[in-house]
N, C-alpha and C. Protein backbone atom coordinates (compact mmCIF):
# COMPACT_ATOMS: atom_id res chain seq x y z
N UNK A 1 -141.06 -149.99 -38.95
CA UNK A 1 -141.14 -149.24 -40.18
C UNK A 1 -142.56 -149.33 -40.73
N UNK A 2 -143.19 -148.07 -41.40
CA UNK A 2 -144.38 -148.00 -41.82
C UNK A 2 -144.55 -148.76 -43.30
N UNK A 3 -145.36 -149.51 -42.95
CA UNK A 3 -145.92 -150.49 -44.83
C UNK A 3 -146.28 -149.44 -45.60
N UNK A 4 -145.85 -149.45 -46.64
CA UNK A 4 -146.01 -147.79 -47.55
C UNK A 4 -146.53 -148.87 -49.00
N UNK A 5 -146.72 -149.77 -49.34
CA UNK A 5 -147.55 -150.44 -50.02
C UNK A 5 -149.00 -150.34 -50.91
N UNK A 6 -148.58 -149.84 -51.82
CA UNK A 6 -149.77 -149.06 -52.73
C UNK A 6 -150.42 -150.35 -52.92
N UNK A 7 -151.80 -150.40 -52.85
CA UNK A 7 -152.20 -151.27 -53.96
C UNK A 7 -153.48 -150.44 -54.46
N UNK A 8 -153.81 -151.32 -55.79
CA UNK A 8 -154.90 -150.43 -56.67
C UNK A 8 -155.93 -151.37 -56.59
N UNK A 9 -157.30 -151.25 -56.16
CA UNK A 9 -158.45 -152.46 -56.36
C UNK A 9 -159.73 -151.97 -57.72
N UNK A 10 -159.73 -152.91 -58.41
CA UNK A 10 -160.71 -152.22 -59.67
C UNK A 10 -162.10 -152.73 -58.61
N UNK A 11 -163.16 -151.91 -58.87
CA UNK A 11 -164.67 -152.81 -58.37
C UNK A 11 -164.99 -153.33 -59.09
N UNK A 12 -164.66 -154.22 -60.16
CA UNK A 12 -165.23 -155.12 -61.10
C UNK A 12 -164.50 -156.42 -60.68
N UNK A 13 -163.59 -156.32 -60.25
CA UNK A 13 -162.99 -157.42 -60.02
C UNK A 13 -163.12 -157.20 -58.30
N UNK A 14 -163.28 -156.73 -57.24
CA UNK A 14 -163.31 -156.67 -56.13
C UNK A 14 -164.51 -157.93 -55.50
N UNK A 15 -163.83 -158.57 -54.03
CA UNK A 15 -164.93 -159.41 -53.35
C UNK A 15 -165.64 -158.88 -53.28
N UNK A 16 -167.06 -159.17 -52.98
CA UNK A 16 -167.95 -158.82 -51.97
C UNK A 16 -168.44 -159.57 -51.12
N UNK A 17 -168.91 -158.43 -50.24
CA UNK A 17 -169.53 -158.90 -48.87
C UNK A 17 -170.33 -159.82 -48.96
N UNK A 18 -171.17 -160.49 -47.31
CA UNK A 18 -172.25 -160.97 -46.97
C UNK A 18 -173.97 -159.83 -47.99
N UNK A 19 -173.34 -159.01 -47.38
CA UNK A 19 -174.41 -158.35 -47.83
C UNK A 19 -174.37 -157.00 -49.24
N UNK A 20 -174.57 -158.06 -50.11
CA UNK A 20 -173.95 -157.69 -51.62
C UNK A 20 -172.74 -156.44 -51.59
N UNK A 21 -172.20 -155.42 -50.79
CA UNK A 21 -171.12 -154.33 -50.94
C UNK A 21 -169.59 -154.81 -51.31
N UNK A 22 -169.38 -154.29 -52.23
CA UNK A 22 -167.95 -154.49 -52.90
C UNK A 22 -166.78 -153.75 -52.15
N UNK A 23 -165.95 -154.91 -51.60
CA UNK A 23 -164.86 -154.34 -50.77
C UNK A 23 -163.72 -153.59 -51.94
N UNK A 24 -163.55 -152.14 -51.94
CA UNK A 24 -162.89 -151.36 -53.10
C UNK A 24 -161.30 -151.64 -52.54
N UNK A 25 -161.22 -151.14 -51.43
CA UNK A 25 -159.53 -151.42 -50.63
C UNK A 25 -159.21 -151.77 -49.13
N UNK A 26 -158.62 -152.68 -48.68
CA UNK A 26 -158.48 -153.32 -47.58
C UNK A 26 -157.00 -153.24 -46.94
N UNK A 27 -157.08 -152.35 -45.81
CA UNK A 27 -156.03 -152.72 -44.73
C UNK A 27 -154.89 -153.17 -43.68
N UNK A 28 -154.67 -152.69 -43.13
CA UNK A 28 -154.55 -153.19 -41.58
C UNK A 28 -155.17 -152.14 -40.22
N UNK A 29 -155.69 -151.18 -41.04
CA UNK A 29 -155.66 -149.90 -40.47
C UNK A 29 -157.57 -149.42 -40.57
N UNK A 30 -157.79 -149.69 -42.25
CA UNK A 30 -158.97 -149.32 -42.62
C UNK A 30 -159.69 -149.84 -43.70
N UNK A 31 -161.10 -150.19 -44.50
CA UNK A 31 -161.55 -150.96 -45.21
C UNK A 31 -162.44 -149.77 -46.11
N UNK A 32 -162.77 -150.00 -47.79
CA UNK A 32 -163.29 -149.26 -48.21
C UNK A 32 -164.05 -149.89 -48.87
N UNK A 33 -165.41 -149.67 -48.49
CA UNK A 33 -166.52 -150.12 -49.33
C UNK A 33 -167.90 -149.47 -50.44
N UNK A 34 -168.06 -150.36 -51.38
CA UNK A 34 -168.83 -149.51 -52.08
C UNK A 34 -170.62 -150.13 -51.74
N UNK A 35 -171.45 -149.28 -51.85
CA UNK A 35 -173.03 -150.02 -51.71
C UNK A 35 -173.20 -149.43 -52.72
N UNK A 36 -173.59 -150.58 -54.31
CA UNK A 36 -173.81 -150.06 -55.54
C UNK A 36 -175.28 -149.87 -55.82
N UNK A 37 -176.29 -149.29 -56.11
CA UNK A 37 -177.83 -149.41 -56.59
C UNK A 37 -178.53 -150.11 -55.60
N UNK A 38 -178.37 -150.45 -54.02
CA UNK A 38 -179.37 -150.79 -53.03
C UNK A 38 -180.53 -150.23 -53.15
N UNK A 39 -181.52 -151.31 -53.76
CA UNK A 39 -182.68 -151.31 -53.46
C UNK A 39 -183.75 -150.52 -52.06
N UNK A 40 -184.71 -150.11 -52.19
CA UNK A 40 -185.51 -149.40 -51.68
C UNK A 40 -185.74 -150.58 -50.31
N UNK A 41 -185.75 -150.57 -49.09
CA UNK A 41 -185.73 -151.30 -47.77
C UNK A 41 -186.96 -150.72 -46.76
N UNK A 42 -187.22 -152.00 -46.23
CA UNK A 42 -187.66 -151.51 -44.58
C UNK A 42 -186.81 -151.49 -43.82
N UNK A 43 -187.20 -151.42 -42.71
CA UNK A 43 -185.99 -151.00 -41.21
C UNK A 43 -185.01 -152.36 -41.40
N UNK A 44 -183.75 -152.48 -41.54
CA UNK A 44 -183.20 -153.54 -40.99
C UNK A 44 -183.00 -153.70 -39.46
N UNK A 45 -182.94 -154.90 -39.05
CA UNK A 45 -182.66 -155.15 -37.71
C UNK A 45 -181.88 -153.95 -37.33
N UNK A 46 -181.67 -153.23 -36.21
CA UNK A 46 -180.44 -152.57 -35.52
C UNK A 46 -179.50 -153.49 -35.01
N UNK A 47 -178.28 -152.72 -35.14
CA UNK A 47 -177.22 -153.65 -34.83
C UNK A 47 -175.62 -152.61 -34.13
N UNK A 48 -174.83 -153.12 -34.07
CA UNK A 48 -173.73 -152.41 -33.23
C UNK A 48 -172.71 -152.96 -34.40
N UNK A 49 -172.04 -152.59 -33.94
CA UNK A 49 -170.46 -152.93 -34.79
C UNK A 49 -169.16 -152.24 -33.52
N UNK A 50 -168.23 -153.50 -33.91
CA UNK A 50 -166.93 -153.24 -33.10
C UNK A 50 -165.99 -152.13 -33.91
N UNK A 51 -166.35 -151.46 -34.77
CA UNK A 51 -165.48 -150.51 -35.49
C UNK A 51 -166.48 -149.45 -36.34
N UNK A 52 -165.24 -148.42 -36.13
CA UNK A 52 -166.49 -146.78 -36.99
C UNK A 52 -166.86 -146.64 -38.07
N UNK A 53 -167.65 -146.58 -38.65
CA UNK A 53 -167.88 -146.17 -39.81
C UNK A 53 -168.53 -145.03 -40.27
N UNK A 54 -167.33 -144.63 -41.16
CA UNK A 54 -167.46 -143.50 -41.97
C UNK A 54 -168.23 -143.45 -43.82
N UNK A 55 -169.55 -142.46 -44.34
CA UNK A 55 -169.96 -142.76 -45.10
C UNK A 55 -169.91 -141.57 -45.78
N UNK A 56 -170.38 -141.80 -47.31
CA UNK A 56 -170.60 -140.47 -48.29
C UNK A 56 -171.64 -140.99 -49.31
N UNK A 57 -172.19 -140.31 -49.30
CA UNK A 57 -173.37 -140.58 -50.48
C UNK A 57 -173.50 -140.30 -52.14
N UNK A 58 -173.75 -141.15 -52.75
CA UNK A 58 -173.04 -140.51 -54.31
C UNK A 58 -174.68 -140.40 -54.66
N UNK A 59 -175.75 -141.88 -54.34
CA UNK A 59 -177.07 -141.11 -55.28
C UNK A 59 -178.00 -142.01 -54.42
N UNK A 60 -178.84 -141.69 -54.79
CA UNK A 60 -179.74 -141.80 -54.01
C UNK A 60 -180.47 -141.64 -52.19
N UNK A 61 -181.24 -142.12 -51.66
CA UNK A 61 -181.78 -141.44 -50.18
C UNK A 61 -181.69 -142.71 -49.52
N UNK A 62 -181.61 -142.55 -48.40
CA UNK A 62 -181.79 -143.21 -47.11
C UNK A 62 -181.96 -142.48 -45.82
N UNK A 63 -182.30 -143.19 -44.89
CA UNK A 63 -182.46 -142.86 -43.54
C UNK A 63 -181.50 -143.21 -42.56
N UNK A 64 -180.68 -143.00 -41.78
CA UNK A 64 -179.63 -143.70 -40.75
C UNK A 64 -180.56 -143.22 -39.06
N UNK A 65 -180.97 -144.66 -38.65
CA UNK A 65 -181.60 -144.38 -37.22
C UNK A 65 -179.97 -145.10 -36.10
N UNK A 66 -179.88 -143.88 -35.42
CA UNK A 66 -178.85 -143.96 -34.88
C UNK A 66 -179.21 -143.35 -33.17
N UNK A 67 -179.08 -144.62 -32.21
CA UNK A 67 -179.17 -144.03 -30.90
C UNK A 67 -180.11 -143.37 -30.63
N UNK A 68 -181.73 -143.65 -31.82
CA UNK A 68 -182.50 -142.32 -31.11
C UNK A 68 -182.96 -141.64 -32.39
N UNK A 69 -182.02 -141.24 -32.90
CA UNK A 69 -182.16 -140.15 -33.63
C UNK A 69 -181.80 -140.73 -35.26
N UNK A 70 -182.92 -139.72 -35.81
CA UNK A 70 -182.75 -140.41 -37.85
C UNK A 70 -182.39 -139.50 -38.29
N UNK A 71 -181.44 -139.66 -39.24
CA UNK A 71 -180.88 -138.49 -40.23
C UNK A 71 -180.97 -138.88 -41.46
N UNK A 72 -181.45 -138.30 -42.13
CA UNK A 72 -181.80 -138.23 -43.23
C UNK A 72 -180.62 -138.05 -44.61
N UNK A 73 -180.26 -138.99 -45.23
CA UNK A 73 -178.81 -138.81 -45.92
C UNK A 73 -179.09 -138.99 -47.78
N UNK A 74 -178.43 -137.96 -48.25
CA UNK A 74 -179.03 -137.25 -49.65
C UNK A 74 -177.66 -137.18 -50.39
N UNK A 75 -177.43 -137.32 -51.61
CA UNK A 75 -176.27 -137.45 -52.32
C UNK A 75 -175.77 -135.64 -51.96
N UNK A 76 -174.66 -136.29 -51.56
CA UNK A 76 -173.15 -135.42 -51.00
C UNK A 76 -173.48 -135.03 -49.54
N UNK A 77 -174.49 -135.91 -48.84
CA UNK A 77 -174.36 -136.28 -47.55
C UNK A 77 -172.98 -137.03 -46.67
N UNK A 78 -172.49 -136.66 -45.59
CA UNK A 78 -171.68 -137.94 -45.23
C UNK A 78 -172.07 -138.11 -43.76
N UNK A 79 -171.63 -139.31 -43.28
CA UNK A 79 -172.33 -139.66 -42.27
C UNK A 79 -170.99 -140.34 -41.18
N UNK A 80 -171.36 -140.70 -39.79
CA UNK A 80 -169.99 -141.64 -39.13
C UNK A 80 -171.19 -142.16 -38.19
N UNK A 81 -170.48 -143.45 -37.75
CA UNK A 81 -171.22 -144.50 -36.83
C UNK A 81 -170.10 -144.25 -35.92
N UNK A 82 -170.36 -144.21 -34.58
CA UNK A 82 -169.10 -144.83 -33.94
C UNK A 82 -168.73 -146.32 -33.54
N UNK A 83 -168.04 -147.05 -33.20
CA UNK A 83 -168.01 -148.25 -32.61
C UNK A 83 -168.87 -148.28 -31.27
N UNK A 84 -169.90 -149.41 -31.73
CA UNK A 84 -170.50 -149.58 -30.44
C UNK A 84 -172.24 -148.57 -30.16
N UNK A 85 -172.32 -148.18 -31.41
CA UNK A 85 -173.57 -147.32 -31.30
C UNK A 85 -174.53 -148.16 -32.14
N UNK A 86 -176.03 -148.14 -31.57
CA UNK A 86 -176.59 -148.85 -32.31
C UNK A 86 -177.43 -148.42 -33.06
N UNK A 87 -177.63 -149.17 -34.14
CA UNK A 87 -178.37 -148.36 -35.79
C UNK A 87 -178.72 -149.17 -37.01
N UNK A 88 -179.39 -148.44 -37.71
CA UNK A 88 -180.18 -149.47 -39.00
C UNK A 88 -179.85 -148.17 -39.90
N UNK A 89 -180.27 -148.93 -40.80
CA UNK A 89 -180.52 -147.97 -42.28
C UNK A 89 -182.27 -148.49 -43.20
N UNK A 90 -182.51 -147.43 -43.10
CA UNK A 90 -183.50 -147.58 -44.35
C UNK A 90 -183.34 -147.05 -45.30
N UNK A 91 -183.44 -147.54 -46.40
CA UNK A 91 -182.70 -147.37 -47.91
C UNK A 91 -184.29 -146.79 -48.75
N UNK A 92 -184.63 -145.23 -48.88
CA UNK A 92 -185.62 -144.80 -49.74
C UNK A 92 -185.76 -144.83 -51.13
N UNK A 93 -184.83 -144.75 -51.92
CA UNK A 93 -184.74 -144.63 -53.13
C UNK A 93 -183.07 -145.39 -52.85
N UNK A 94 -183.42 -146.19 -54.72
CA UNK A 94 -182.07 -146.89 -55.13
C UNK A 94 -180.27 -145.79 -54.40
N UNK A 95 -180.36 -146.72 -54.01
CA UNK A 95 -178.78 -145.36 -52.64
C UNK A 95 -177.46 -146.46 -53.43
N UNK A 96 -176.42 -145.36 -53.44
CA UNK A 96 -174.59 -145.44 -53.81
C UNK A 96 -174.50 -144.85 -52.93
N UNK A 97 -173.56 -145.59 -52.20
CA UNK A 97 -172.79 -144.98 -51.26
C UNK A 97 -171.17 -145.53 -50.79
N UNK A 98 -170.07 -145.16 -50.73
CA UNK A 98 -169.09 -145.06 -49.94
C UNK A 98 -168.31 -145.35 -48.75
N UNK A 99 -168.59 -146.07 -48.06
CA UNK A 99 -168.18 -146.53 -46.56
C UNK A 99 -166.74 -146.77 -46.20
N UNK A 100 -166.05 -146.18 -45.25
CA UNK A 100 -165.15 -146.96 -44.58
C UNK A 100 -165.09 -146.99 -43.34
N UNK A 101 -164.23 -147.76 -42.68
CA UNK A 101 -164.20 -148.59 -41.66
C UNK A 101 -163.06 -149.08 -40.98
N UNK A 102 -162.94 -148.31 -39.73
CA UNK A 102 -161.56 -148.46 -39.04
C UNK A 102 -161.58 -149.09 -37.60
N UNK A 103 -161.07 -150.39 -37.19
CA UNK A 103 -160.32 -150.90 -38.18
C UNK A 103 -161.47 -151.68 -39.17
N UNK A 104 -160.55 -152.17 -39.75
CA UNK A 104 -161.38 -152.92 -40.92
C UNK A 104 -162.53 -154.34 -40.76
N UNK A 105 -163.51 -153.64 -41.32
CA UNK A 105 -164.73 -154.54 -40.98
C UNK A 105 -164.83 -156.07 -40.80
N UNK A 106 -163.95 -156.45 -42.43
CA UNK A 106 -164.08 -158.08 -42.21
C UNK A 106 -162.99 -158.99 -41.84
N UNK A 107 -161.78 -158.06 -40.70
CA UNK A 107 -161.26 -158.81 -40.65
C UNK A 107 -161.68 -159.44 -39.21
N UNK A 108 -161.38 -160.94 -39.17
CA UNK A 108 -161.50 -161.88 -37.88
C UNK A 108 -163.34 -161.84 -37.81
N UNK A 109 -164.04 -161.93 -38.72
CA UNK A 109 -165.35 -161.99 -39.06
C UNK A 109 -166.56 -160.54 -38.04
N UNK A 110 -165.57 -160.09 -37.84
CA UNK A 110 -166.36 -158.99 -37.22
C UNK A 110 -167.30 -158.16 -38.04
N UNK A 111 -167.35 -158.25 -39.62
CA UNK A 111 -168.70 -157.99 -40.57
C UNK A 111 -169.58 -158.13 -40.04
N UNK A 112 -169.49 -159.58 -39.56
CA UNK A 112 -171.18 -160.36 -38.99
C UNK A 112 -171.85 -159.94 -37.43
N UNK A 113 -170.85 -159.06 -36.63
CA UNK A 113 -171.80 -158.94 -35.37
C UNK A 113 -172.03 -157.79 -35.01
């Protein structure tokens, strides 16, 4: 039988991550995260992830270097990683953004690799 289990998460009261993002709603299936006022960045390391991620942009700019190729992401941009592709973000101007993540990022510490 399917878990039909509402729950409601405020972001004021929500964990956050390793890397300041506020987990909004969490899973078994999928994870929803917020990146509130991120600061202006250089390249972060590139990295892979064992799960996809899906993004939307509420304000501000960044860059997503993905496999090669940079795209350029602008409020009411959205973006997807797949599992297993490798990529950074550079953050141009203060960026909000939206993320989720299937399956879900932090479970069994898979955030970190």
């Amino acid at each position: 039988m399917t878990d039909t289990t509402v729950t409601k998460v405020s972001s004021a009261h929500s964990p956050k991550g390793d890397q300041g993002e506020v987990y909004l709603a969490s899973g078994k299936r999928v994870s929803m995260r917020l990146w509130r006022d991120e600061e202006p960045t250089q390249d972060k390391p590139s990295h892979k992830h064992g799960y996809e991620v899906v993004g939307y942009v509420i304000a501000g700019r960044a860059e997503l270097e993905i496999e090669g190729q940079t795209i350029r992401l602008e409020p009411g941009d959205s973006w997807m990683v797949p599992a297993g592709a490798e990529h950074t973000y550079r953050i141009l101007e203060t960026f909000t953004a939206v993320e989720a993540t299937a399956p879900p990022a932090q479970v069994h510490g898979r955030e970190q690799t």
